[in-house]
C-alpha atoms as a PDB file:
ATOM      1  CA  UNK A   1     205.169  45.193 -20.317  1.00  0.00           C
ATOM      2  CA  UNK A   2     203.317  48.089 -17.802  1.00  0.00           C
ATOM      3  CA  UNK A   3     199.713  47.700 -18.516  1.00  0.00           C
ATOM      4  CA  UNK A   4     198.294  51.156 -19.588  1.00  0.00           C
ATOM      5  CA  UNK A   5     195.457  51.002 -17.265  1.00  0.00           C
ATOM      6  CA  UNK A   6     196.627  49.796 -14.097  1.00  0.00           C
ATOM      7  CA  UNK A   7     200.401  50.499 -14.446  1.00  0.00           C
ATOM      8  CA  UNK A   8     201.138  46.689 -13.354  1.00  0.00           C
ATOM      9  CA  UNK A   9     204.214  45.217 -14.838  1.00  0.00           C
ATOM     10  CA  UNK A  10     203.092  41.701 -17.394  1.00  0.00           C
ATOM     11  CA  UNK A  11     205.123  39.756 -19.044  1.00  0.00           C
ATOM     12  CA  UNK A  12     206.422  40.932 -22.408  1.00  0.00           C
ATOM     13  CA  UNK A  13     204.382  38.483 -24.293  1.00  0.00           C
ATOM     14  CA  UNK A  14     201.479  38.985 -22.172  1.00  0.00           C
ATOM     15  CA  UNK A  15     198.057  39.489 -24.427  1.00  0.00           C
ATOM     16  CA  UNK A  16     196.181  40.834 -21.164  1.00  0.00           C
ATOM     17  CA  UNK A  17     197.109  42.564 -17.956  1.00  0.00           C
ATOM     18  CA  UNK A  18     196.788  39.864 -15.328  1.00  0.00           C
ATOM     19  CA  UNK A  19     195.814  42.496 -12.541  1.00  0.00           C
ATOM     20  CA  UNK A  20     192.938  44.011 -14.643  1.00  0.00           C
ATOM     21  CA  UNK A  21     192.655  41.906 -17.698  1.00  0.00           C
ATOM     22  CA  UNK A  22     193.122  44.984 -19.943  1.00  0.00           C
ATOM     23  CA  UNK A  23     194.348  44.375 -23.420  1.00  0.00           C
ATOM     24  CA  UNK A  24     197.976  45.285 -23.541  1.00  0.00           C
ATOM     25  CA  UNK A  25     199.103  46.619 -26.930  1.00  0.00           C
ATOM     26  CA  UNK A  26     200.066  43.765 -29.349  1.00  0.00           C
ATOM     27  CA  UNK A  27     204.181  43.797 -30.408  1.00  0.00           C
ATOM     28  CA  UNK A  28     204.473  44.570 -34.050  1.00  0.00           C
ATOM     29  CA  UNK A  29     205.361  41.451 -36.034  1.00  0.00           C
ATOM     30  CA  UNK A  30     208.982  41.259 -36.971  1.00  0.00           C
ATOM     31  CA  UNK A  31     209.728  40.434 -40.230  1.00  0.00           C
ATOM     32  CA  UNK A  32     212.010  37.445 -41.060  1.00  0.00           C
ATOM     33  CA  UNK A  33     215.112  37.561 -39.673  1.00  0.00           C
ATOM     34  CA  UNK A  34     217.921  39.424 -41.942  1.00  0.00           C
ATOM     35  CA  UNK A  35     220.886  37.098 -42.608  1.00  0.00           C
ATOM     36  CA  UNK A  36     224.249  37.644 -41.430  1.00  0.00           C
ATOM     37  CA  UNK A  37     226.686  38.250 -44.333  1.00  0.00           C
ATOM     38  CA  UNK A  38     230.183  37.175 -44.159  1.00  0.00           C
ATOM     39  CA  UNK A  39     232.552  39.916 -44.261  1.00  0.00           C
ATOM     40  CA  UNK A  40     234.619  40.396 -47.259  1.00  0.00           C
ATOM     41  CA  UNK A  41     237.655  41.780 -45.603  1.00  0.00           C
ATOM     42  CA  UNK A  42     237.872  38.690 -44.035  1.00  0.00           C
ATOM     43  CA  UNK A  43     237.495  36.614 -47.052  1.00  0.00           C
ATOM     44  CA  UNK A  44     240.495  38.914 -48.590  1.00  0.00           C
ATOM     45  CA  UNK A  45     242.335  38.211 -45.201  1.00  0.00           C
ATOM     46  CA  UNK A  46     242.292  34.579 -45.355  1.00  0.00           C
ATOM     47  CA  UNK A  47     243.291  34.599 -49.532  1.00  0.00           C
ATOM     48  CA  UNK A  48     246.194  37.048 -48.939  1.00  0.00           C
ATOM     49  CA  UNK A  49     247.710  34.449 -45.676  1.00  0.00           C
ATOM     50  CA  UNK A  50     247.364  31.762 -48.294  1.00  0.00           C
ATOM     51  CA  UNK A  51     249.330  33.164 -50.653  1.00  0.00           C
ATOM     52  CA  UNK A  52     252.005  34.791 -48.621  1.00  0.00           C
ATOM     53  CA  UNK A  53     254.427  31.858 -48.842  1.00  0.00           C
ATOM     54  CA  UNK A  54     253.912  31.708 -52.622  1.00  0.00           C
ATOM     55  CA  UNK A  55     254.827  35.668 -52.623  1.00  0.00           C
ATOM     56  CA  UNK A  56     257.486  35.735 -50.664  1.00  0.00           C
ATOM     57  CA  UNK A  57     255.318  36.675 -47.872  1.00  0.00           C
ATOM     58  CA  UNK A  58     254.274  40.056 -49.643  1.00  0.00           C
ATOM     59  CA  UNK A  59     250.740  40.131 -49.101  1.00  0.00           C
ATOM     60  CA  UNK A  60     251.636  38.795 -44.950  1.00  0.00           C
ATOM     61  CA  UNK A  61     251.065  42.122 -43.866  1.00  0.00           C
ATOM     62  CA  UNK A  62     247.992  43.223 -46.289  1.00  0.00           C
ATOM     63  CA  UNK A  63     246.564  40.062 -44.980  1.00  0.00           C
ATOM     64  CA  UNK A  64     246.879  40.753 -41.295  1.00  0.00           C
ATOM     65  CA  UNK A  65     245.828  43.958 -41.755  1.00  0.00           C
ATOM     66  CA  UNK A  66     242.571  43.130 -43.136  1.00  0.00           C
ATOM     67  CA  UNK A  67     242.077  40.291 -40.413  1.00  0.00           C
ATOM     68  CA  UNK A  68     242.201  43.208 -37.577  1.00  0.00           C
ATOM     69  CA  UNK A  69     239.737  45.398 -39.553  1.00  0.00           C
ATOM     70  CA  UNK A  70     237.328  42.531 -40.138  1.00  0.00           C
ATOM     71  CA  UNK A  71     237.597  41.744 -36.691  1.00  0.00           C
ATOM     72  CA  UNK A  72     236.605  45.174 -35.634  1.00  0.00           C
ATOM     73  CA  UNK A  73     233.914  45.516 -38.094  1.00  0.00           C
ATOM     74  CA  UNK A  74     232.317  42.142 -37.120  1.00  0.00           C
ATOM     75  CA  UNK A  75     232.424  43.056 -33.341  1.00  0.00           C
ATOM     76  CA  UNK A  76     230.690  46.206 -34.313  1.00  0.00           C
ATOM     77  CA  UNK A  77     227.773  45.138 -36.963  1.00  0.00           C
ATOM     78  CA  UNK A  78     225.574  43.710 -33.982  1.00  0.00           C
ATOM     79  CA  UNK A  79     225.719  39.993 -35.647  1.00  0.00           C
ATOM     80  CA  UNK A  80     225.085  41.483 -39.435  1.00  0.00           C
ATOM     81  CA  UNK A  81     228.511  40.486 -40.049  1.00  0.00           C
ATOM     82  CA  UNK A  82     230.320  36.951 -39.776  1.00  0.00           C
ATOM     83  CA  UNK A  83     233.902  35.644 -40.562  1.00  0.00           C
ATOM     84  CA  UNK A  84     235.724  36.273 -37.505  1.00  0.00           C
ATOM     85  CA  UNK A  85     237.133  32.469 -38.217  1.00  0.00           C
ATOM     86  CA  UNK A  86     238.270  33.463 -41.726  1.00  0.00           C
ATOM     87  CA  UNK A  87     239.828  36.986 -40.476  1.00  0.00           C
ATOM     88  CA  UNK A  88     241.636  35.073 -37.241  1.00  0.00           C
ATOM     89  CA  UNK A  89     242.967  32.291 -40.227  1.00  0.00           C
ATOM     90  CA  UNK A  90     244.261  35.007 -42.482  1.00  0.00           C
ATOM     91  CA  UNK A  91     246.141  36.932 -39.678  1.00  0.00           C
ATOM     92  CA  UNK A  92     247.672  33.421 -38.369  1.00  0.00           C
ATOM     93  CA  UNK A  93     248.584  31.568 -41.584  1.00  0.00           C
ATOM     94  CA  UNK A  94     251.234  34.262 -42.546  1.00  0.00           C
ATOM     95  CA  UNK A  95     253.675  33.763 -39.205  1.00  0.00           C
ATOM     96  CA  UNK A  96     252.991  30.330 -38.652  1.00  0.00           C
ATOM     97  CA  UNK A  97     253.632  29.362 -42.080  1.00  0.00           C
ATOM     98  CA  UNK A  98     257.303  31.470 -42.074  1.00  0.00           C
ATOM     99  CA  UNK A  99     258.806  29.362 -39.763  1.00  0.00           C
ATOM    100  CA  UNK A 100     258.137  26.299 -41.551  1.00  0.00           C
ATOM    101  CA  UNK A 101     258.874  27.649 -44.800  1.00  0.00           C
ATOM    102  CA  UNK A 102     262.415  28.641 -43.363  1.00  0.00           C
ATOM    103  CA  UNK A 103     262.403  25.112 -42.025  1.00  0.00           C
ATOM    104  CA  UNK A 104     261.471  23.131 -45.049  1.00  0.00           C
ATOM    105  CA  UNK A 105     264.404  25.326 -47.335  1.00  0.00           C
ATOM    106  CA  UNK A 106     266.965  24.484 -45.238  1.00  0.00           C
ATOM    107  CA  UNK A 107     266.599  21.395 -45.965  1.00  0.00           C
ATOM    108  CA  UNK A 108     265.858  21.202 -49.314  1.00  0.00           C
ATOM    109  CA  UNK A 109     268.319  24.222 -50.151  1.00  0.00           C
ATOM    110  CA  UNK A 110     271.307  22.023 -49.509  1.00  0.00           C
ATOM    111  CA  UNK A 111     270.047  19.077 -52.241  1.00  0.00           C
ATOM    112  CA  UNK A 112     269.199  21.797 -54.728  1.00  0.00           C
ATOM    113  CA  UNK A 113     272.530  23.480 -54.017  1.00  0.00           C
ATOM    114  CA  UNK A 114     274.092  19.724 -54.738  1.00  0.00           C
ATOM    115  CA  UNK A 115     272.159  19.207 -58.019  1.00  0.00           C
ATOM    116  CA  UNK A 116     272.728  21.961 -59.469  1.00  0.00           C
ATOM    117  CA  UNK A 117     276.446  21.570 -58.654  1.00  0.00           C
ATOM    118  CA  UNK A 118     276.038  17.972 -60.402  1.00  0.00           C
ATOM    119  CA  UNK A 119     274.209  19.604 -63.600  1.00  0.00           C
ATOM    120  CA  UNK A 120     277.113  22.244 -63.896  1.00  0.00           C
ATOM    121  CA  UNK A 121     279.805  19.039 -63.414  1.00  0.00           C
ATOM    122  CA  UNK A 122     278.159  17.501 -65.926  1.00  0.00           C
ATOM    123  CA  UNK A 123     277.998  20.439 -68.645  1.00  0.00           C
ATOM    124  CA  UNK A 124     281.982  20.874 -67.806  1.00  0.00           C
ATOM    125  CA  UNK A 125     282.285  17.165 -68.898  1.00  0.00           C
ATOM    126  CA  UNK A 126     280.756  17.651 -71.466  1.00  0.00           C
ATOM    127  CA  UNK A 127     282.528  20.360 -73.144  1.00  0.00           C
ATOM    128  CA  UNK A 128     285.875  18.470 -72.440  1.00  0.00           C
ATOM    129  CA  UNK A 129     284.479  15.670 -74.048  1.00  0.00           C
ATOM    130  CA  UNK A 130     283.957  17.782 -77.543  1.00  0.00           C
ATOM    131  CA  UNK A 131     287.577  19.076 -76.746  1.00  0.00           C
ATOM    132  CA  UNK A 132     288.711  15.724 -76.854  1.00  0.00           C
ATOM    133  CA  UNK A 133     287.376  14.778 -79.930  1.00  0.00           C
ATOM    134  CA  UNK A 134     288.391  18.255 -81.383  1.00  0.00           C
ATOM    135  CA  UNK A 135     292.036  17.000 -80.389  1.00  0.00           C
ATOM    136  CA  UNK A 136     291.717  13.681 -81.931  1.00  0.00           C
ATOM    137  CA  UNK A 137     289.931  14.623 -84.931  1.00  0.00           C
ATOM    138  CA  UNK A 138     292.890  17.073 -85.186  1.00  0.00           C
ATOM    139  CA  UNK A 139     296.037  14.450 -84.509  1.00  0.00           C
ATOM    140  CA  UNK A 140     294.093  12.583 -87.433  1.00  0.00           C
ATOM    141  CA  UNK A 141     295.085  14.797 -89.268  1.00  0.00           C
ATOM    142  CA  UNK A 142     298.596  15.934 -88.438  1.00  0.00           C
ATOM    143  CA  UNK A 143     300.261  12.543 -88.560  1.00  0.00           C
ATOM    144  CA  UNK A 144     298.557  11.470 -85.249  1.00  0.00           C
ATOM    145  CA  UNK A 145     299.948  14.219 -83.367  1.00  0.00           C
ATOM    146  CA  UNK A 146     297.716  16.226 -80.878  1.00  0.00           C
ATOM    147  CA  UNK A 147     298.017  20.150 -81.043  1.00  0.00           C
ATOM    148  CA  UNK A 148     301.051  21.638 -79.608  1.00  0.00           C
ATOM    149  CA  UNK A 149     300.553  22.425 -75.959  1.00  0.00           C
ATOM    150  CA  UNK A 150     301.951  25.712 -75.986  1.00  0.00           C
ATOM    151  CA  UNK A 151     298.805  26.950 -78.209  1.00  0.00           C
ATOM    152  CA  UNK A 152     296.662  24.501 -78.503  1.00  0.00           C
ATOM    153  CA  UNK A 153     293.567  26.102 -78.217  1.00  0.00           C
ATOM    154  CA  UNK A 154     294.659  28.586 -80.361  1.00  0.00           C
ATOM    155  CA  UNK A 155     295.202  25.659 -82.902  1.00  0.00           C
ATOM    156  CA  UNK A 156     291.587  23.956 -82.123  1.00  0.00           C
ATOM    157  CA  UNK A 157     289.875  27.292 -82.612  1.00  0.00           C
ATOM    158  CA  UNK A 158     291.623  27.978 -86.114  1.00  0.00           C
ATOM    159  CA  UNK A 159     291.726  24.300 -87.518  1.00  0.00           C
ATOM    160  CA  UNK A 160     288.605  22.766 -85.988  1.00  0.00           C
ATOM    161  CA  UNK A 161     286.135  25.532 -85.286  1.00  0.00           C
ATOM    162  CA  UNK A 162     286.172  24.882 -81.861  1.00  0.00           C
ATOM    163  CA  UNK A 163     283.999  27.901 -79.961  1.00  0.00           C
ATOM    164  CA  UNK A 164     285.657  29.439 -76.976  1.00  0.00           C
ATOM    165  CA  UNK A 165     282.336  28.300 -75.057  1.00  0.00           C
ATOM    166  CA  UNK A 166     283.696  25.298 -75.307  1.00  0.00           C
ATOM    167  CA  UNK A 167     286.551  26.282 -73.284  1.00  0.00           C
ATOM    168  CA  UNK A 168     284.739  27.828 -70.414  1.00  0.00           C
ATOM    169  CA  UNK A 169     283.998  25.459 -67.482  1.00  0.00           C
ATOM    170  CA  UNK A 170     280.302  26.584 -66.583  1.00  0.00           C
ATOM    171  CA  UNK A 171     280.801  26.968 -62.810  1.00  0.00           C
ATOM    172  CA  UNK A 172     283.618  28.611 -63.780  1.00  0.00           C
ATOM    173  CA  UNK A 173     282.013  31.122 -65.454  1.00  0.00           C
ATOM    174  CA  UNK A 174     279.289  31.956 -62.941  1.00  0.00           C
ATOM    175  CA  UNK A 175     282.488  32.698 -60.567  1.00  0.00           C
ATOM    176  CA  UNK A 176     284.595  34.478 -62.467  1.00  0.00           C
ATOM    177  CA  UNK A 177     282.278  36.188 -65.001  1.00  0.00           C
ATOM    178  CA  UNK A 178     284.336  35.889 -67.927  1.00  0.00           C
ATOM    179  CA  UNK A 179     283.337  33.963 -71.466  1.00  0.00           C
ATOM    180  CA  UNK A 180     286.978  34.951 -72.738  1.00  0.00           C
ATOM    181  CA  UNK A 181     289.337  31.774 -71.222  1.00  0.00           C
ATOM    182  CA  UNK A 182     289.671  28.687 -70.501  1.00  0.00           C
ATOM    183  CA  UNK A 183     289.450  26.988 -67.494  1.00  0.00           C
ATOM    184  CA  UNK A 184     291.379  23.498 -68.418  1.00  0.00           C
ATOM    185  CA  UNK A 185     295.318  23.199 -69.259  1.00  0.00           C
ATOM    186  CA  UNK A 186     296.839  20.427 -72.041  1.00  0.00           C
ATOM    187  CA  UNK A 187     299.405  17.746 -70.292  1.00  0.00           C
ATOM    188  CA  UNK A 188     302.623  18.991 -71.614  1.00  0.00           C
ATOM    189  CA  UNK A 189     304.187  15.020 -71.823  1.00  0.00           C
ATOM    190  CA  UNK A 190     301.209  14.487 -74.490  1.00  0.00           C
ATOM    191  CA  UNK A 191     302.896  16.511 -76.932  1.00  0.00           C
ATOM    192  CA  UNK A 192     305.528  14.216 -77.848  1.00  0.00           C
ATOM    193  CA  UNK A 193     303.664  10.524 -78.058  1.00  0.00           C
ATOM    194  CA  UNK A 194     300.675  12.036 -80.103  1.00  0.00           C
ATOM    195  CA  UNK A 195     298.024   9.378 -80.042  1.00  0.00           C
ATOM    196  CA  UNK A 196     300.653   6.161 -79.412  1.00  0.00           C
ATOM    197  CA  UNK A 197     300.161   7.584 -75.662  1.00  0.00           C
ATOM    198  CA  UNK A 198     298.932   5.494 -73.026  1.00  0.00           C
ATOM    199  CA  UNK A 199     295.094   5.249 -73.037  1.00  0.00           C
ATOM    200  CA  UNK A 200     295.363   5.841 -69.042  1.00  0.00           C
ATOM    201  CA  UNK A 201     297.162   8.952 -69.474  1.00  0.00           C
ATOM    202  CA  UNK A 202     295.536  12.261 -68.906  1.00  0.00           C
ATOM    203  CA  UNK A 203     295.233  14.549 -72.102  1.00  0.00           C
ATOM    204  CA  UNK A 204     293.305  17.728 -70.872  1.00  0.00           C
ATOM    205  CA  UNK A 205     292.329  18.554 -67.227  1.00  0.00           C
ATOM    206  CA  UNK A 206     290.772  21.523 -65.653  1.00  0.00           C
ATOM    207  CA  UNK A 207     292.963  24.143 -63.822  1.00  0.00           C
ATOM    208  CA  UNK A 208     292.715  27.804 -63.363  1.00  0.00           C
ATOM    209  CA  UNK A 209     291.301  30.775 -65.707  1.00  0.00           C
ATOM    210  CA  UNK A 210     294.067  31.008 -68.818  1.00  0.00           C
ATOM    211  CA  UNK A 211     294.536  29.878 -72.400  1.00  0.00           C
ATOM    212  CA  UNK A 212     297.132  28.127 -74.116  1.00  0.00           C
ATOM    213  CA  UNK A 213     297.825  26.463 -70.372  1.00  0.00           C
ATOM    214  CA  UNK A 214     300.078  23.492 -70.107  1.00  0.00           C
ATOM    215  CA  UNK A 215     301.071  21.417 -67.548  1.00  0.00           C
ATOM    216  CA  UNK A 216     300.848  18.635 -65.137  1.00  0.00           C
ATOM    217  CA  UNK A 217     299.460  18.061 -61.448  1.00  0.00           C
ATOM    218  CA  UNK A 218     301.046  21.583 -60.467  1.00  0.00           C
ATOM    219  CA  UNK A 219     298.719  23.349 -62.016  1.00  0.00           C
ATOM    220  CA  UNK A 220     295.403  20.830 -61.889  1.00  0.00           C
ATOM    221  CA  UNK A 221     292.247  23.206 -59.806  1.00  0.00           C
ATOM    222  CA  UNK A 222     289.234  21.727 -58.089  1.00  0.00           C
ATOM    223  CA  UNK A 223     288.253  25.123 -57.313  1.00  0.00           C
ATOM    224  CA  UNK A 224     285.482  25.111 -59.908  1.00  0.00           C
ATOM    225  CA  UNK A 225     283.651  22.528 -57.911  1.00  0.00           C
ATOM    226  CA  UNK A 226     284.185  23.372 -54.504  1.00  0.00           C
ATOM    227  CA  UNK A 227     287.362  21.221 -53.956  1.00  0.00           C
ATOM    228  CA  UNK A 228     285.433  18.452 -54.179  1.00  0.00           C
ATOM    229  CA  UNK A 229     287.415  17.466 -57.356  1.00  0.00           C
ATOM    230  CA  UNK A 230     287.680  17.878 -61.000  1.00  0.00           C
ATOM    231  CA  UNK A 231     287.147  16.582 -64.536  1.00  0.00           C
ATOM    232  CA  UNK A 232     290.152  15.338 -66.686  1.00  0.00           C
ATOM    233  CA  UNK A 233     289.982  13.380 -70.194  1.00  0.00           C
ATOM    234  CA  UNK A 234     292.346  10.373 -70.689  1.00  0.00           C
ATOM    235  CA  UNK A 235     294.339   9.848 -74.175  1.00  0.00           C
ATOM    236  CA  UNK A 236     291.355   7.175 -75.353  1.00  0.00           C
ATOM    237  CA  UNK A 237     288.648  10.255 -75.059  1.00  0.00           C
ATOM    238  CA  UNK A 238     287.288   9.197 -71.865  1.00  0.00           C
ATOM    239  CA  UNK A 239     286.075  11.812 -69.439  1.00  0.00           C
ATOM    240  CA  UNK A 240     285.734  11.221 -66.011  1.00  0.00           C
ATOM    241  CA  UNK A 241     285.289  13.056 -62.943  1.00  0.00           C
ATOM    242  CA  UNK A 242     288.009  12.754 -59.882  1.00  0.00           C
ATOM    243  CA  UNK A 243     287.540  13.041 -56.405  1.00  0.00           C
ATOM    244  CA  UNK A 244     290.249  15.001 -54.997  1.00  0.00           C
ATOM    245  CA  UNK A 245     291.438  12.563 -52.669  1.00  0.00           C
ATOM    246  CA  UNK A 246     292.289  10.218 -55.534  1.00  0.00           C
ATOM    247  CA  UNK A 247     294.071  12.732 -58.048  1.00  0.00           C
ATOM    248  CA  UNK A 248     297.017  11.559 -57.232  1.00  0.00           C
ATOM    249  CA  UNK A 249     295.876   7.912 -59.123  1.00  0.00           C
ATOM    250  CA  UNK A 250     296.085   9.875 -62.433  1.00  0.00           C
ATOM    251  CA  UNK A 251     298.986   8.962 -65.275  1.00  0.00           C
ATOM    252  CA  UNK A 252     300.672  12.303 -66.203  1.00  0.00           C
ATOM    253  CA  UNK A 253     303.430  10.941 -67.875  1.00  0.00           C
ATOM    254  CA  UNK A 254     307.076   8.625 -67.177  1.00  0.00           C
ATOM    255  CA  UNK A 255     306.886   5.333 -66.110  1.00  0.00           C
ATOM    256  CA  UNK A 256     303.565   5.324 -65.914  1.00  0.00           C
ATOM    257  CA  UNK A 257     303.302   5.557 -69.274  1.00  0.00           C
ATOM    258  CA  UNK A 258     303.858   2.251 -69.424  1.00  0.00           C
ATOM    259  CA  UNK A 259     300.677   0.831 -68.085  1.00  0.00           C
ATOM    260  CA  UNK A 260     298.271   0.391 -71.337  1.00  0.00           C
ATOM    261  CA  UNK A 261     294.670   0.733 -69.197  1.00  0.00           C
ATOM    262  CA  UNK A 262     293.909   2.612 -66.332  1.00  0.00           C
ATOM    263  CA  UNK A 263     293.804   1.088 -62.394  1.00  0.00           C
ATOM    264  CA  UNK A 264     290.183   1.633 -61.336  1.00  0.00           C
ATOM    265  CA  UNK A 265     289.955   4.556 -59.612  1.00  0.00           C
ATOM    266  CA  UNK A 266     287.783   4.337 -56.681  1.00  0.00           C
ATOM    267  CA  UNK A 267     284.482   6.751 -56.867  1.00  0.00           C
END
């Protein structure tokens, strides 16, 4: 501080000039110091990263956005600002956090792809199973012989009130987009031995998109589970689902007919 008097240069706290010992002019008492405040922009910046991988990363870019102009603003408020931690967080998390996102699906997209296949495998079992009983509550009562093959789900739908749901395998559905058919085919050999058929023999099994379909292994599809097999009811009622590499295990008909129980088949 330059002394007024004798132009010397004191200290800036100096109460005197040291040269003359004039009084220098006392400093004005600051008030208490003001309190940064912490910038709201980057408060918004860090809640928007958070939530980007809950959105779909739709508020990533809102939140990087306000992390620059935080950033700016703090730099420029001469310390009355703070946050510049929350603002760098809230531009970071979103980029960071997409890579592991992407990471973590691809390995949980392939289980949930493989349970839900299992869930729709199941509801497909499911409605063959009320065929089945449709079938046998039918032969019952037709002198214990199942519905003719040639239209029998013409027959379950007028005699036992069968819905054509019940006919639609579910992945079926989703692929072909179609509630009128049915996606499983009668064993034509059935049609003659009624219920005196072998318990191991298979009764209804699932093939392509049609109705009234009758058959044998020419016509069995594992396309409504990815090839990875298919569901067929025996003679007894029993559903069960076959790989594909054992299908050829399965009693259709002939000699075969002869075996009362089924040869485990391997799962």
């Amino acid at each position: 501080m330059r002394c007024p008097k004798c132009k010397t240069e004191n200290p800036d706290n100096a109460a005197s000039c040291w040269s003359c010992n004039c009084a220098l002019p006392g400093v004005a008492e600051s008030g208490p110091a003001q309190q940064a405040k912490t910038s709201g922009l980057a408060t918004a910046s860090l809640v928007l990263g958070i939530l980007a991988p809950f959105t779909c990363f739709i508020t990533a870019i809102p939140a990087i956005v306000l992390g620059i102009v935080a950033l700016v603003k703090i730099g420029k408020s001469a310390g009355q600002l703070k946050g510049s931690g929350l603002a760098i967080a809230g531009i970071v998390i979103p980029p960071v956090s997409l890579p592991i996102i992407a990471f973590l699906m691809g390995i949980l997209m392939p289980a949930l792809f493989k349970a839900r296949q299992v869930s729709l495998r199941m509801v497909c079992a499911n409605n063959m199973s009320n065929l089945a009983k449709a079938m046998l509550i039918y032969a019952n009562d037709y002198n214990n012989m199942f519905p003719t093959p040639s239209k029998w789900c013409d027959l379950l739908v007028e005699n036992q009130n069968v819905s054509k749901q019940t006919f639609a395998c579910p992945a079926a559905l989703i692929k072909y987009r179609s509630v009128d058919q049915c996606n499983y085919a009668m064993n034509k050999n059935v049609e003659k031995l009624g219920i005196n058929a072998p318990p191991s023999m298979v009764i209804l099994f699932e093939s392509s998109p049609g109705w009234n379909q009758a058959g044998g292994p020419e016509i069995l599809s594992t396309d409504n589970h990815q090839g990875e097999g298919c569901n067929v009811i025996y003679v007894d009622g029993y559903v069960e689902f076959i790989k594909t590499e054992y299908l050829n295990n399965l009693k259709w008909g002939g000699k075969e007919n002869e075996i009362a129980h089924p040869e485990p088949i391997p799962k």
